[in-house]
N, C-alpha and C. Protein backbone atom coordinates (compact mmCIF):
# COMPACT_ATOMS: atom_id res chain seq x y z
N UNK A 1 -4.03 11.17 -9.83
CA UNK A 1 -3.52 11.80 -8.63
C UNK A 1 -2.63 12.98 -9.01
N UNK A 2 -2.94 13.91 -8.49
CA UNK A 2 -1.60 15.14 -8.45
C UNK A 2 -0.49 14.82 -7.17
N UNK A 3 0.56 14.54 -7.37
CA UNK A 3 1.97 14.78 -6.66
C UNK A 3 2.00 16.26 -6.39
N UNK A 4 2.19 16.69 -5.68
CA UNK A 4 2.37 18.42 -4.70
C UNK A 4 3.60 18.18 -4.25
N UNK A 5 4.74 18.47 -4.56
CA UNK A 5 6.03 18.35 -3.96
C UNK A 5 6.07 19.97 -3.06
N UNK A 6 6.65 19.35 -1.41
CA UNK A 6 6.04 20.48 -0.88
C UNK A 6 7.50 21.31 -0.83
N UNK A 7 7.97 22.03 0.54
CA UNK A 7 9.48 22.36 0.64
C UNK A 7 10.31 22.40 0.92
N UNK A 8 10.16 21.23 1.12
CA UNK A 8 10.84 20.20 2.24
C UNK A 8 11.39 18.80 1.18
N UNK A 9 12.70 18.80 0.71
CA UNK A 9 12.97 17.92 -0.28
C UNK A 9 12.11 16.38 -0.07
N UNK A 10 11.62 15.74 -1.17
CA UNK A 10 10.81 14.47 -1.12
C UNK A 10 9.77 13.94 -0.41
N UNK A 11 8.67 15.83 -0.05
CA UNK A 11 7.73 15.53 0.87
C UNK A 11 6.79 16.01 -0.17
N UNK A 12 5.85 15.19 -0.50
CA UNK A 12 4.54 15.26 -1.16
C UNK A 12 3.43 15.30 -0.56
N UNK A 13 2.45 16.58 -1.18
CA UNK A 13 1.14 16.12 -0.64
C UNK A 13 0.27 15.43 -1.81
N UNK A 14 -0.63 14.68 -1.59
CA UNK A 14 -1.32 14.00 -2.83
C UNK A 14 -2.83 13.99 -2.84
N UNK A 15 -3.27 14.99 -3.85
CA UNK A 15 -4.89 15.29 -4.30
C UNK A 15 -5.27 14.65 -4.75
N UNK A 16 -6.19 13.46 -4.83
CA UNK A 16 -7.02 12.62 -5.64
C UNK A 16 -8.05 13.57 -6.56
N UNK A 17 -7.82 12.92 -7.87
CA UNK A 17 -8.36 13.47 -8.76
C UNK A 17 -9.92 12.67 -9.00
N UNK A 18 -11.24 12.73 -8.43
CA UNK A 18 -12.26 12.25 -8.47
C UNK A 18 -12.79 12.60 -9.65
N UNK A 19 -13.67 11.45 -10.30
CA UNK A 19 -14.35 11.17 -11.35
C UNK A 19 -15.52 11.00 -11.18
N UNK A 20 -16.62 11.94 -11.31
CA UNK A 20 -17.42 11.70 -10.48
C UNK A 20 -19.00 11.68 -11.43
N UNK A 21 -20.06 10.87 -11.28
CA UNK A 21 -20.71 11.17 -11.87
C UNK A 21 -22.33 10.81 -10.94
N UNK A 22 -23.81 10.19 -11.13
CA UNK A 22 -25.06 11.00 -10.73
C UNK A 22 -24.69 9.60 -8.85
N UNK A 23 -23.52 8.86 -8.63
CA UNK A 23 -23.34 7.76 -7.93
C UNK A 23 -22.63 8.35 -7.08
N UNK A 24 -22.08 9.45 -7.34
CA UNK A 24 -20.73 9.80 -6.22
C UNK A 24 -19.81 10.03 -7.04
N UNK A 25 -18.37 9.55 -6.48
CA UNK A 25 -17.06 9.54 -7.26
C UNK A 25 -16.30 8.56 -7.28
N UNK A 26 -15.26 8.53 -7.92
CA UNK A 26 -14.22 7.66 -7.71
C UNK A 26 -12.36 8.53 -8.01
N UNK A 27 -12.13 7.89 -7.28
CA UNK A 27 -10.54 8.00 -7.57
C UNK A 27 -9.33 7.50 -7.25
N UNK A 28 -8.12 7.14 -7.93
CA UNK A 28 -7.12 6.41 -7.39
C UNK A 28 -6.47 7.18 -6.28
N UNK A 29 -5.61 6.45 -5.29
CA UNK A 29 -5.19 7.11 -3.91
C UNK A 29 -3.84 7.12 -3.86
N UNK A 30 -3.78 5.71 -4.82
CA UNK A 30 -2.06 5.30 -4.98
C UNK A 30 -1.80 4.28 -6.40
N UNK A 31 -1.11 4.61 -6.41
CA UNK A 31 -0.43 3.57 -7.93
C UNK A 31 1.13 3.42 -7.89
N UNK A 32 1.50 2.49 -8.07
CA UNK A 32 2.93 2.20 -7.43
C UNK A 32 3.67 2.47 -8.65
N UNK A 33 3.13 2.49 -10.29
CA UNK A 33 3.91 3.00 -11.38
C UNK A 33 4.27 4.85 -10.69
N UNK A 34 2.88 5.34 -10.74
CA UNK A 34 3.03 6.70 -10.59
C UNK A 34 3.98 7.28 -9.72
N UNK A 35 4.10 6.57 -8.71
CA UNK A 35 5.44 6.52 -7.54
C UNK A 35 6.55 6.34 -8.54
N UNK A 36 6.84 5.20 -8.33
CA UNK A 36 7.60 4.80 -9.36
C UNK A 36 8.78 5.87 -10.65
N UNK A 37 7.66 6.41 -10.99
CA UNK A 37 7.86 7.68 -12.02
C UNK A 37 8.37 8.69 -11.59
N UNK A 38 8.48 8.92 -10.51
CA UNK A 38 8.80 10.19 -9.70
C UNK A 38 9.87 9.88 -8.83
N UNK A 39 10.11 8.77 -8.76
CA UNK A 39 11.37 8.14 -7.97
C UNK A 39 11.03 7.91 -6.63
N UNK A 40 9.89 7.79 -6.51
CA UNK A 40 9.43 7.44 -4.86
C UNK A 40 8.99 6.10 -4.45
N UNK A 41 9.55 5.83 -3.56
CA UNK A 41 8.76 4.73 -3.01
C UNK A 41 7.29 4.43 -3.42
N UNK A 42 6.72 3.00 -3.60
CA UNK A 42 5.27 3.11 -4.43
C UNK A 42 5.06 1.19 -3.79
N UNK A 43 5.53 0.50 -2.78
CA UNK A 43 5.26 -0.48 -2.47
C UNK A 43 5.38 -0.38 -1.02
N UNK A 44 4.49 -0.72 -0.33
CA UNK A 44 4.21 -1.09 1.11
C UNK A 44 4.27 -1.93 1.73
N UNK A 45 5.18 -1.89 2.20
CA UNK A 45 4.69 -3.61 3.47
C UNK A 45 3.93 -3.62 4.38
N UNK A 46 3.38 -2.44 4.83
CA UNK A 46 2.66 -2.70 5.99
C UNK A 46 1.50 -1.26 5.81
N UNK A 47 0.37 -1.52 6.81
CA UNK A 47 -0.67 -0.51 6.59
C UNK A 47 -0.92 -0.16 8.11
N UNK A 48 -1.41 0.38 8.45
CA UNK A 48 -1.85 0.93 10.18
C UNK A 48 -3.12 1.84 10.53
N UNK A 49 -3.38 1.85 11.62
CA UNK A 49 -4.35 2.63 11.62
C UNK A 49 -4.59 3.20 12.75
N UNK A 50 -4.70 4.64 13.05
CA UNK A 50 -4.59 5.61 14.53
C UNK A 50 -5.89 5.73 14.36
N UNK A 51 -6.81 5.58 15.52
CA UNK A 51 -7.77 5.86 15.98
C UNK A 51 -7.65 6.54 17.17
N UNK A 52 -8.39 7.75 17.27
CA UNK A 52 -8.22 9.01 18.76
C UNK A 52 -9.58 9.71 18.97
N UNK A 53 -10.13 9.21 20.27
CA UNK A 53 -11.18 9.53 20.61
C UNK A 53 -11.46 11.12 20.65
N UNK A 54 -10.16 12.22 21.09
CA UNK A 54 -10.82 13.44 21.64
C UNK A 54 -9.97 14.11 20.77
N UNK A 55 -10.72 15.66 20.19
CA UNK A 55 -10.22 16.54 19.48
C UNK A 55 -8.53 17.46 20.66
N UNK A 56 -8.00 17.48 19.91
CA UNK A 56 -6.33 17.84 20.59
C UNK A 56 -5.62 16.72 20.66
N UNK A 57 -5.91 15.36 20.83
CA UNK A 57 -4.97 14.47 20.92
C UNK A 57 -3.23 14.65 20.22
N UNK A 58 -2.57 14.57 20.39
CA UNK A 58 -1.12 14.41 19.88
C UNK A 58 -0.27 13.27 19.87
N UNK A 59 -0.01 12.94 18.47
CA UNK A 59 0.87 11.57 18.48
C UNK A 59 1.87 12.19 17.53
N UNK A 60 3.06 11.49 18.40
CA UNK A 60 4.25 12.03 17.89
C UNK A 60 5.40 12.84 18.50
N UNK A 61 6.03 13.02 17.88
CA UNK A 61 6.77 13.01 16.23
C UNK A 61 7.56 12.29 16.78
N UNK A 62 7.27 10.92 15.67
CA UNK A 62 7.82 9.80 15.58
C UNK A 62 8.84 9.52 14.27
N UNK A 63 9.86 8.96 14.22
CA UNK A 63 10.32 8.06 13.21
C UNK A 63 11.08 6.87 13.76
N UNK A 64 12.07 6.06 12.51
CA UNK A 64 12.71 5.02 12.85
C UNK A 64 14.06 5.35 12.68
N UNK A 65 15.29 4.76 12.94
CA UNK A 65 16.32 5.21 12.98
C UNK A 65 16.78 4.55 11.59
N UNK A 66 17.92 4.43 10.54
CA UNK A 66 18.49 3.82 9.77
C UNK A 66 19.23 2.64 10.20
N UNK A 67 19.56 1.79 9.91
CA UNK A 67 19.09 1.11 8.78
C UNK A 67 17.86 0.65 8.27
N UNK A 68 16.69 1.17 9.38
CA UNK A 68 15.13 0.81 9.41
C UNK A 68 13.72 2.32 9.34
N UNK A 69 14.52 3.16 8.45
CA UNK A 69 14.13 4.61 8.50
C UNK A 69 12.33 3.57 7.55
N UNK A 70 11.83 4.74 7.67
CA UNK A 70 10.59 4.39 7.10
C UNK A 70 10.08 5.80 5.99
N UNK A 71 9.35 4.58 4.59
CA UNK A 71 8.87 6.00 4.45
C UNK A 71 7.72 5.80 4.47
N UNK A 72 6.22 6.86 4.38
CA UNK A 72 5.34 6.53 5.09
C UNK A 72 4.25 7.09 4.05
N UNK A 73 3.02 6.61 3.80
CA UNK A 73 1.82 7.40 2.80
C UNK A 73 0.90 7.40 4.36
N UNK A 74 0.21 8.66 4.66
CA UNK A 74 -0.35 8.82 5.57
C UNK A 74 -1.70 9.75 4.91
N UNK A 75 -2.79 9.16 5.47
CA UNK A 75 -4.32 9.67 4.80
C UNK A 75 -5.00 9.59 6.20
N UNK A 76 -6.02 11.20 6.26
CA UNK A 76 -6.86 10.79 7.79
C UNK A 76 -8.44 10.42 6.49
N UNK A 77 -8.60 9.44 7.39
CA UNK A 77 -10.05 8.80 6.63
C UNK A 77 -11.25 8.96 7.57
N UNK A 78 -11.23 9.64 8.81
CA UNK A 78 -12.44 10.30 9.52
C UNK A 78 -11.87 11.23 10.12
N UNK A 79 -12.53 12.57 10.51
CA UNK A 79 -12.32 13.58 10.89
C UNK A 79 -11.08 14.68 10.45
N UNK A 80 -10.31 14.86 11.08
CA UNK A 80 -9.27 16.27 10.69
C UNK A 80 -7.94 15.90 11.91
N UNK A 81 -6.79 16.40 10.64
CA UNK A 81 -5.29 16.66 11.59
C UNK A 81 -4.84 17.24 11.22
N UNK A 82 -4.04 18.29 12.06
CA UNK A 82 -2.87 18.82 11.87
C UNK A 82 -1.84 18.37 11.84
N UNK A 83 -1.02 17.84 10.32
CA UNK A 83 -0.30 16.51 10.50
C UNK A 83 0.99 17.70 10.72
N UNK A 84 2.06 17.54 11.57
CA UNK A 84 3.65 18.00 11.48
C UNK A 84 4.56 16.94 10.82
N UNK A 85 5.70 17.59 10.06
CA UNK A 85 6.74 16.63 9.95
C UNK A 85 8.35 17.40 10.27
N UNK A 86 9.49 16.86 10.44
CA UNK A 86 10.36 17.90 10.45
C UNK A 86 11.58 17.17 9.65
N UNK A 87 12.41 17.72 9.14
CA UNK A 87 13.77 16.85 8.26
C UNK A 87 14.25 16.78 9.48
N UNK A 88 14.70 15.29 9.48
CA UNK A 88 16.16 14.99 10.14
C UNK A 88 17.60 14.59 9.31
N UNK A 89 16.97 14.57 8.65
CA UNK A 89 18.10 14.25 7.58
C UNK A 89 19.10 15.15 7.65
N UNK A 90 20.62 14.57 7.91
CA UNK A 90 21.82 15.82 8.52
C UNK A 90 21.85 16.42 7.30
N UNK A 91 22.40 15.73 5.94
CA UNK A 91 22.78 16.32 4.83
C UNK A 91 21.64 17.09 3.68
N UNK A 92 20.81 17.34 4.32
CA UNK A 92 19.67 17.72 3.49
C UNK A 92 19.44 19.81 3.83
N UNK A 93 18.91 20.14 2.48
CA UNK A 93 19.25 21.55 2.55
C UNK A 93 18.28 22.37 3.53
N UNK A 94 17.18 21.47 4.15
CA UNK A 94 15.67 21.76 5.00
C UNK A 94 16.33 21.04 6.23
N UNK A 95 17.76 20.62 6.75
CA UNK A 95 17.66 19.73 8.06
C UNK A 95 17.09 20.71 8.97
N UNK A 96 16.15 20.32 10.18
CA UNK A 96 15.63 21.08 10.96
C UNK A 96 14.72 21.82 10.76
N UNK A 97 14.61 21.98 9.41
CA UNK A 97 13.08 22.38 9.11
C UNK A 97 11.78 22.00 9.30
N UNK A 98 10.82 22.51 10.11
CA UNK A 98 9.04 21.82 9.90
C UNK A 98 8.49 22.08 8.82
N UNK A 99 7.35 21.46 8.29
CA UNK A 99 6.55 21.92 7.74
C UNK A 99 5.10 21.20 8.36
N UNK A 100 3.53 21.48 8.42
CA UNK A 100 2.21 21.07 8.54
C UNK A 100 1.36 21.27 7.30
N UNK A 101 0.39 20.70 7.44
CA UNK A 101 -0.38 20.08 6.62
C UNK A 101 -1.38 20.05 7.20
N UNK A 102 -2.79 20.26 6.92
CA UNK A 102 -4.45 19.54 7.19
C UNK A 102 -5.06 18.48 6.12
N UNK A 103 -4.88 17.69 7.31
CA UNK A 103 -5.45 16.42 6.27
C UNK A 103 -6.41 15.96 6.85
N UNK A 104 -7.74 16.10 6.14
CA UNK A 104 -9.00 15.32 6.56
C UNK A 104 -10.08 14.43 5.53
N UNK A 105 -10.87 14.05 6.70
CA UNK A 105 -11.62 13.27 5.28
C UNK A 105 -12.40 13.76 4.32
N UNK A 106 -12.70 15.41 4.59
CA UNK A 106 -13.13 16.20 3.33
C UNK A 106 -12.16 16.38 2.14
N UNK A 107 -11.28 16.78 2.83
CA UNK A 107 -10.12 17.22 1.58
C UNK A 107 -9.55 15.88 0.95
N UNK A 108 -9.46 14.68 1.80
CA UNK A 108 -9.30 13.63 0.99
C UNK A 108 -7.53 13.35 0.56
N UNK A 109 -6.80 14.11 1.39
CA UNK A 109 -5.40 14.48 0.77
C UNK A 109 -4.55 13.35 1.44
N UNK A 110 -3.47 13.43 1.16
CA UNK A 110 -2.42 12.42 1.40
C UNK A 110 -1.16 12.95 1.59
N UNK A 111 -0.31 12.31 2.49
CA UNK A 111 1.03 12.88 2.86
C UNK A 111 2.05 11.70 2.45
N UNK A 112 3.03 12.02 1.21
CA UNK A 112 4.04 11.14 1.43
C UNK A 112 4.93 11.99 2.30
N UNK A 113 5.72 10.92 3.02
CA UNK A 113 6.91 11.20 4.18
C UNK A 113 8.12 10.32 3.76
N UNK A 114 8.65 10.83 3.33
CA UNK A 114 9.80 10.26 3.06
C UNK A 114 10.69 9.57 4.20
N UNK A 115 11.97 8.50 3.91
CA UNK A 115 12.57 8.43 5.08
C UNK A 115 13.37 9.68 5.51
N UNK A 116 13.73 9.73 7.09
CA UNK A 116 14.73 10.60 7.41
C UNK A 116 13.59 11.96 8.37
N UNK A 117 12.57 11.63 7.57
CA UNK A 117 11.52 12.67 8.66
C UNK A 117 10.85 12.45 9.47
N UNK A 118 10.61 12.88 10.84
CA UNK A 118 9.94 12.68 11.89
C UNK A 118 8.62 13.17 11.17
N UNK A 119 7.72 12.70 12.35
CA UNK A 119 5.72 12.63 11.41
C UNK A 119 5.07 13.05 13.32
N UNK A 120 4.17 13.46 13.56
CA UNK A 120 3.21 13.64 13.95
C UNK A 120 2.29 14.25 13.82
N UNK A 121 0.79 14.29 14.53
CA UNK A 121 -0.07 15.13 14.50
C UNK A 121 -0.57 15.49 15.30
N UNK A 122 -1.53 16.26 15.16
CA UNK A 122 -2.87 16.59 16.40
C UNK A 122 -4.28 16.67 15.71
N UNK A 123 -5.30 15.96 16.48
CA UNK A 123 -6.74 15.57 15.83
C UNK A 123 -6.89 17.26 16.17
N UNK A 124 -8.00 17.38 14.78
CA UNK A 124 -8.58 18.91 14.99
C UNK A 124 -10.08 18.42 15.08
N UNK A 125 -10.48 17.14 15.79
CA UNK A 125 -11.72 16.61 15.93
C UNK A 125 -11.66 15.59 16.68
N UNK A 126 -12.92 15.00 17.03
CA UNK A 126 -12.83 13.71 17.92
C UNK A 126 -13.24 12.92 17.28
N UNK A 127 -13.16 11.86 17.20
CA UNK A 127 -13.21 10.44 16.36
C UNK A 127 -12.54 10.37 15.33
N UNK A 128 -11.22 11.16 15.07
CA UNK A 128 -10.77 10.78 14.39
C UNK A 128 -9.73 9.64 13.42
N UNK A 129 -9.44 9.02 12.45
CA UNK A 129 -8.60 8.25 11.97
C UNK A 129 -8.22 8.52 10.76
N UNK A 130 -6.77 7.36 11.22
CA UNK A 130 -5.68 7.80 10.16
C UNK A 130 -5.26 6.48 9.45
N UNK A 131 -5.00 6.72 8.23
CA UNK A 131 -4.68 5.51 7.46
C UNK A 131 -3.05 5.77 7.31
N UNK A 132 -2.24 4.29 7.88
CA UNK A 132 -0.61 4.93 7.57
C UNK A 132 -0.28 3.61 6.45
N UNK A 133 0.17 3.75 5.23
CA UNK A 133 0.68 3.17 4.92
C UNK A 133 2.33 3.05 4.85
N UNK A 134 2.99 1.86 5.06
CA UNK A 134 4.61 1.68 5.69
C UNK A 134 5.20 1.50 4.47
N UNK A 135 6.38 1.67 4.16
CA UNK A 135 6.78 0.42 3.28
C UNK A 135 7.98 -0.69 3.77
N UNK A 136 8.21 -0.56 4.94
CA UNK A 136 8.72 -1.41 5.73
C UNK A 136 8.22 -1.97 6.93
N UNK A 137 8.73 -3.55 7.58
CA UNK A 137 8.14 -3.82 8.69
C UNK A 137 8.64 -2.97 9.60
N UNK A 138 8.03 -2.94 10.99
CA UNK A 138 8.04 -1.90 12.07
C UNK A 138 9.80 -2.64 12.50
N UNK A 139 10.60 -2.06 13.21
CA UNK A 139 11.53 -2.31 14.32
C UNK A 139 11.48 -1.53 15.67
N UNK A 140 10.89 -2.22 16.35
CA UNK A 140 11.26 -1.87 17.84
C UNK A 140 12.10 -0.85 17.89
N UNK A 141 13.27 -1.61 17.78
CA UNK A 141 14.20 -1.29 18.31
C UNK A 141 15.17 -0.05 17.71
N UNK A 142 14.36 0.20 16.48
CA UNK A 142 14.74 1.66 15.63
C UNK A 142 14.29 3.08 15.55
N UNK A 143 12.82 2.32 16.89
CA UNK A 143 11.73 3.47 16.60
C UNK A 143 12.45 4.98 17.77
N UNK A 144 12.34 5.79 17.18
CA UNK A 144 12.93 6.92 17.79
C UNK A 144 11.61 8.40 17.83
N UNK A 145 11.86 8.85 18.25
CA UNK A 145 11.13 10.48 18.37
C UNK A 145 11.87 11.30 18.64
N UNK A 146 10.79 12.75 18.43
CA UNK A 146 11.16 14.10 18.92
C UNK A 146 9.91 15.13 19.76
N UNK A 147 10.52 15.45 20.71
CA UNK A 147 9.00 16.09 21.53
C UNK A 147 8.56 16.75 20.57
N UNK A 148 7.13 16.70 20.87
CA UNK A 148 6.15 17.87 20.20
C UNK A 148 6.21 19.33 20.37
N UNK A 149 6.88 19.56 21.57
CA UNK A 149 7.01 21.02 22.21
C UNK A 149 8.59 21.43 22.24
N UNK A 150 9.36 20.47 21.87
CA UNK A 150 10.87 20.74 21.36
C UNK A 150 11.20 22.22 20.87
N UNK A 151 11.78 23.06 21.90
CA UNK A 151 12.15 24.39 21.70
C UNK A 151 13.07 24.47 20.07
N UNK A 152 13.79 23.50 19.45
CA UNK A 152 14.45 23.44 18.96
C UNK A 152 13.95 23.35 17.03
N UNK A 153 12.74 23.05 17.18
CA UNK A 153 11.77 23.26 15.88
C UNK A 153 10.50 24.05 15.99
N UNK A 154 10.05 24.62 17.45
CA UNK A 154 9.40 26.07 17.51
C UNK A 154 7.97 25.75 16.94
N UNK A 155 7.84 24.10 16.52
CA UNK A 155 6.02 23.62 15.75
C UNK A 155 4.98 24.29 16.72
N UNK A 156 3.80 25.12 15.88
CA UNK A 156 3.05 25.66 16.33
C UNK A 156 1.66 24.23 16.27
N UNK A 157 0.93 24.20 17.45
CA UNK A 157 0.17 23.29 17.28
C UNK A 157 -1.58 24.35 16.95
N UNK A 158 -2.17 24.17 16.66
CA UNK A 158 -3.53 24.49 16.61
C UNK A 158 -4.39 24.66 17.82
N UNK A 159 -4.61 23.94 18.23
CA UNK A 159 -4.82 23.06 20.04
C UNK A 159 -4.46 22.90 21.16
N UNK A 160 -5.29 23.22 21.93
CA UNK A 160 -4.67 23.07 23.44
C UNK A 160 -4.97 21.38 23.11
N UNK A 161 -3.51 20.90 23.95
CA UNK A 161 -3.68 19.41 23.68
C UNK A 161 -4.02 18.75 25.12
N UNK A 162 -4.87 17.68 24.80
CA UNK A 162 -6.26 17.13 25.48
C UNK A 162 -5.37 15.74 25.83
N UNK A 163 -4.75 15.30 24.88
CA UNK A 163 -4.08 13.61 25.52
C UNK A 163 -2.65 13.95 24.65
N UNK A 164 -1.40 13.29 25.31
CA UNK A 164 -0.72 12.82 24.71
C UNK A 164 0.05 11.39 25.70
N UNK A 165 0.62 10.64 24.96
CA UNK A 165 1.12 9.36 25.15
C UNK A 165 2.37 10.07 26.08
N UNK A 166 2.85 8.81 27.25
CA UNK A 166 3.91 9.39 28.41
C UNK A 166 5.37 8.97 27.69
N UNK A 167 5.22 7.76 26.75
CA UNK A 167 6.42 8.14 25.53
C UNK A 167 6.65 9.09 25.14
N UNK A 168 5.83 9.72 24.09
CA UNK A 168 6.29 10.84 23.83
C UNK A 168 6.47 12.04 24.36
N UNK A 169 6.07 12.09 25.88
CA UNK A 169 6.54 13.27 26.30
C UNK A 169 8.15 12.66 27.11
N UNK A 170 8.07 11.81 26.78
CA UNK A 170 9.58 11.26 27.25
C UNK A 170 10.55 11.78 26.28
N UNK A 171 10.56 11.86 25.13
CA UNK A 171 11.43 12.01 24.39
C UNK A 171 12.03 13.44 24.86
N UNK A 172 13.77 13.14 24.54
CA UNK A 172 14.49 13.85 25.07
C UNK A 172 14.76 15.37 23.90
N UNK A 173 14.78 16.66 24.17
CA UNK A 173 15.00 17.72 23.51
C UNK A 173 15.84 17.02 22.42
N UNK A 174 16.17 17.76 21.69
CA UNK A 174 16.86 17.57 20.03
C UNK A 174 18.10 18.05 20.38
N UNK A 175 18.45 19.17 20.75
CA UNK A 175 19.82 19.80 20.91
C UNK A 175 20.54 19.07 22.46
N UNK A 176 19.80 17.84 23.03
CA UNK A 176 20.26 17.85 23.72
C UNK A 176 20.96 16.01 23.66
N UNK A 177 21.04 15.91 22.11
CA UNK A 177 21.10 14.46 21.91
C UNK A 177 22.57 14.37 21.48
């Protein structure tokens, strides 16, 4: 695997390095030494999976609050996303910063998300899915967001968006918390 540290402190993207010969390919996706080595999280407790029928869909931008922050390995394994993330992290030199990503099942790529960052996306296809790996159990009661259209991080989406969840358009502005 190549680690891509992106610019956004402790946000990785991750290229599988395929081995490929007259059968197809192969390649590792994750290895918990290789984490490990880099000082990242590399054990999961939990795995998930977003399935979204129509191209534009939007989920998100979600995280958990601390003491139950999450960090997250996120892979789309059918179709295409425009994944967003943004620092929330107060003391960090990117707080308030976005960054995006395309992650699909051609490119095969991977997003670590560290804790402290909000995560969403938008399908750039229909049928698409997403593989989330956790490394903590979920809490209710920690789970927090930030609108998608939040004047206050300016995220450009790709898409006129086709569905989003009435949670997340619940979530309240950022500057207004």
């Amino acid at each position: 695997m190549i680690f891509e540290e992106l610019e956004l402190p402790g946000l990785f993207r991750l290229l599988p390095e395929p081995h490929a010969d007259e059968r197809g390919f192969f390649a590792r996706t994750h290895c918990e030494s290789e984490f490990a080595e880099r000082g990242l999280v590399g054990r999961f407790a939990q795995s998930s999976v977003s399935f979204n029928h129509r191209r534009g869909t939007v989920r998100g931008l979600h995280f958990s609050k601390p003491p139950h922050a999450e960090t997250k390995l996120v892979r789309c394994t059918a179709g295409a996303i425009h994944d967003a993330v943004i620092d929330l992290r107060p003391g960090s030199p990117t707080y308030r910063r976005s960054l995006s990503v395309t992650l699909s099942a051609a490119n095969r790529h991977a997003l670590y998300i560290p804790a402290g960052l909000a995560h969403g996306f938008q399908t750039l296809s229909d049928d698409t899915e997403i593989l989330y790996m956790i490394d903590r159990p979920f809490v209710v009661s920690a789970a927090d967001g930030v609108r998608w259209d939040d004047p206050a991080f300016g995220l450009a989406w790709p898409e006129p968006v086709t569905i989003i969840a009435a949670r997340d358009l619940a979530f309240p502005d950022w500057t207004g918390r």
